[in-house]
C-alpha atoms as a PDB file:
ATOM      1  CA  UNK A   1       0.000   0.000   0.000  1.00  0.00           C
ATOM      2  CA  UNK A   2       1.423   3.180  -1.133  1.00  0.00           C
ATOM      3  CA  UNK A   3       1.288   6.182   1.362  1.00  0.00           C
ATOM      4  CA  UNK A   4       0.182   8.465  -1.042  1.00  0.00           C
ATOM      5  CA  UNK A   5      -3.055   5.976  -1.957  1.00  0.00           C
ATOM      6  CA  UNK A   6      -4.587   6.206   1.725  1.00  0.00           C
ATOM      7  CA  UNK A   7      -8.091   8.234   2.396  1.00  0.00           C
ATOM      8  CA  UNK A   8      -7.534  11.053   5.018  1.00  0.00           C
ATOM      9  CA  UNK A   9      -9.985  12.482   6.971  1.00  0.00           C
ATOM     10  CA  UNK A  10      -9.839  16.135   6.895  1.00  0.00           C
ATOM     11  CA  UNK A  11     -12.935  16.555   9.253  1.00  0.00           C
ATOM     12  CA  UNK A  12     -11.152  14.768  12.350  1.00  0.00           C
ATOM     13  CA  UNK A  13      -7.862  17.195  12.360  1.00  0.00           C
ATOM     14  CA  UNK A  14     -11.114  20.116  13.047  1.00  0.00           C
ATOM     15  CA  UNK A  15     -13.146  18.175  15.875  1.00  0.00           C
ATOM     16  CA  UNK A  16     -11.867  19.423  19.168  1.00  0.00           C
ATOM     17  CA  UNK A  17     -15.362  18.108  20.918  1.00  0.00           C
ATOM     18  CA  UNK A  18     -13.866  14.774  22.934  1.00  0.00           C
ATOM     19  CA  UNK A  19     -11.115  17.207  24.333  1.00  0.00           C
ATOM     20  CA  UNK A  20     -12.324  19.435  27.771  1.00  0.00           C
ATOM     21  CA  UNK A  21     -13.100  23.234  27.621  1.00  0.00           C
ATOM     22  CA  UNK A  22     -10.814  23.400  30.487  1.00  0.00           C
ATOM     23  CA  UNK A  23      -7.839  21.625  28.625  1.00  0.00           C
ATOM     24  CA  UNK A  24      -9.179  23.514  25.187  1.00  0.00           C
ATOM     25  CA  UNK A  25      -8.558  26.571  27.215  1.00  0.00           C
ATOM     26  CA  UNK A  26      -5.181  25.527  28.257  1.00  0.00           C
ATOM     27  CA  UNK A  27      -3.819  24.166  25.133  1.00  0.00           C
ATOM     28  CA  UNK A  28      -5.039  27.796  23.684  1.00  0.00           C
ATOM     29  CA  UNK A  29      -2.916  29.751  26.164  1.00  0.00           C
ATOM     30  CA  UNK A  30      -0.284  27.233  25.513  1.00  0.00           C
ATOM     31  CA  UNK A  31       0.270  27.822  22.004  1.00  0.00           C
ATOM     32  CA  UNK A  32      -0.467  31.380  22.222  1.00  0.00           C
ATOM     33  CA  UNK A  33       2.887  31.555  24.527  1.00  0.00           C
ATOM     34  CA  UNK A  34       4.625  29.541  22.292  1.00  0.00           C
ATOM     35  CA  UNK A  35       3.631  32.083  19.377  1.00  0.00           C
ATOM     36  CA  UNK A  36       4.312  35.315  21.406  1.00  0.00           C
ATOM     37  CA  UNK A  37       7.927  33.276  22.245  1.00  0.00           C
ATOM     38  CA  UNK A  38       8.418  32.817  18.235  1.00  0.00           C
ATOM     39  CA  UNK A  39       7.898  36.527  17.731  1.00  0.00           C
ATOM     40  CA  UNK A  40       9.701  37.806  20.378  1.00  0.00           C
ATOM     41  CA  UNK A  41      12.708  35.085  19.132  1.00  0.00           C
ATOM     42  CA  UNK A  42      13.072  36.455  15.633  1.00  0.00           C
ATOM     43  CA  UNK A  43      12.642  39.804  16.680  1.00  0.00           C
ATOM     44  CA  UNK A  44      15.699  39.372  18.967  1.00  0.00           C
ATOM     45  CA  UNK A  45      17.791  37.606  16.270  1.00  0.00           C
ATOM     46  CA  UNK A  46      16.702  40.463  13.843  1.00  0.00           C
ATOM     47  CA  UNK A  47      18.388  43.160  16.688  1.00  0.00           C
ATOM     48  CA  UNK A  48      21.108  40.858  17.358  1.00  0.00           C
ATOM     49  CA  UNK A  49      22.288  40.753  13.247  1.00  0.00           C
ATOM     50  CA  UNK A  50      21.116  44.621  12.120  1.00  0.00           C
ATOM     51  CA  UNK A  51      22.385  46.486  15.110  1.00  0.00           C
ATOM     52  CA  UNK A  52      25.153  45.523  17.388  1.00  0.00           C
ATOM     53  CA  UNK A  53      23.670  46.489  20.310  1.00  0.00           C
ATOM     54  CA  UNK A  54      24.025  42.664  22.270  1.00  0.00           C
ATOM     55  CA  UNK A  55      27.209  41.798  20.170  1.00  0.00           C
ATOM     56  CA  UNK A  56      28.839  39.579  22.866  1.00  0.00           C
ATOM     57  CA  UNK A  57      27.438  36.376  23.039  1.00  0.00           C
ATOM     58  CA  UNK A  58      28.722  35.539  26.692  1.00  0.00           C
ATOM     59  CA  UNK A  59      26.187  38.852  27.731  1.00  0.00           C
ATOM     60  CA  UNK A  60      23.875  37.006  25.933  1.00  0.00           C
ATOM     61  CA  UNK A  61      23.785  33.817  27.157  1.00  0.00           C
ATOM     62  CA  UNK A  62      24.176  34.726  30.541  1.00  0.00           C
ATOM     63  CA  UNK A  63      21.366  37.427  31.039  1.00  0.00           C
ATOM     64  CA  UNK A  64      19.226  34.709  29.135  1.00  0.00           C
ATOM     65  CA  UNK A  65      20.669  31.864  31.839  1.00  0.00           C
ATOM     66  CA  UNK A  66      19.694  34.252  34.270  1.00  0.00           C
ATOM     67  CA  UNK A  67      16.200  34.887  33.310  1.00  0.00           C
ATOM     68  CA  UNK A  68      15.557  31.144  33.106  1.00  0.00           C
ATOM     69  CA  UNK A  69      16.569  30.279  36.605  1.00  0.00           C
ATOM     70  CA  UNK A  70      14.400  33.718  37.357  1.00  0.00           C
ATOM     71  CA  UNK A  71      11.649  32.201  35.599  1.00  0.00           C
ATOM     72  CA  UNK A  72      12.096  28.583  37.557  1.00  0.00           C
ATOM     73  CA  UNK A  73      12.165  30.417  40.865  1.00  0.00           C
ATOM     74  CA  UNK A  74       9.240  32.361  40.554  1.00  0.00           C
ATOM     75  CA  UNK A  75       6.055  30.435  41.638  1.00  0.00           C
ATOM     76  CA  UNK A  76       3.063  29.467  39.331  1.00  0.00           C
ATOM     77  CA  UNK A  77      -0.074  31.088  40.659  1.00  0.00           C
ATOM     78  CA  UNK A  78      -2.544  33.722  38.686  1.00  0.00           C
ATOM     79  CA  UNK A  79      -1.006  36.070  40.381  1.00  0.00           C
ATOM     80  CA  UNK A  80       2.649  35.898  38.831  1.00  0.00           C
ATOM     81  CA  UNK A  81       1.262  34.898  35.757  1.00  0.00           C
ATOM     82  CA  UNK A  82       2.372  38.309  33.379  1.00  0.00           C
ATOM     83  CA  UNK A  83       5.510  38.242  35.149  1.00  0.00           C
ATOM     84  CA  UNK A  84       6.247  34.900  34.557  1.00  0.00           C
ATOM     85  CA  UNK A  85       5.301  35.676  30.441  1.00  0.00           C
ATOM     86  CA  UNK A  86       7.639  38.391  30.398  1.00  0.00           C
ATOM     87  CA  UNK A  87      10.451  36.507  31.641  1.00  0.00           C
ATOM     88  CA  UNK A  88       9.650  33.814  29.297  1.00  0.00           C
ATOM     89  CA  UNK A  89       9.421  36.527  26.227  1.00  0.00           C
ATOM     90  CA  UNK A  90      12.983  38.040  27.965  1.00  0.00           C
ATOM     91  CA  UNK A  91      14.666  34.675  27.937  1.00  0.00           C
ATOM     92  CA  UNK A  92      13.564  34.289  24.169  1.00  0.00           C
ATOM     93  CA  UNK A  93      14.728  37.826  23.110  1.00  0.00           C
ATOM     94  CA  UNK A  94      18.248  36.447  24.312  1.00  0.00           C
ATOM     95  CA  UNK A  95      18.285  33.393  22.891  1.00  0.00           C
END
């Protein structure tokens, strides 16, 4: 059987019903981080390449280290949670 040859259903990749609102809801916020990270990634390699204005790598690396063990320490509650996203779209900048 050829790969190529097999019937896909196009209507199952769209039906989100057997999953939670809850988890729908968390999966959303999720991939909406993961987005905002993406952005906020190619906008720091763009400003890393056009200007030289973090030219040393070693800064770099450790102010994004730094961020990440800021982001570990700081405790998950609603509360935190915007501070915990910008350390999360800090960390990405520098990496």
């Amino acid at each position: 059987m050829n790969i190529f040859d097999r019937k896909i259903n196009f209507d199952a990749l769209l039906k989100f019903s057997h999953i939670t609102p809850s988890t729908q809801q968390h999966l959303k916020k999720v991939y909406a981080s993961f987005a905002l990270c993406m952005f906020v990634a190619a906008a720091g390699a763009y400003v890393h390449m056009v200007t030289h204005f973090i030219q040393a790598g070693l800064l770099s690396a450790l102010g994004s280290l730094i961020l990440m063990i800021w982001l570990m320490a700081t405790p998950h509650s609603h509360e935190t949670e915007q501070k915990r996203l910008g350390l999360l779209a800090g960390f990405a900048f520098l990496t």
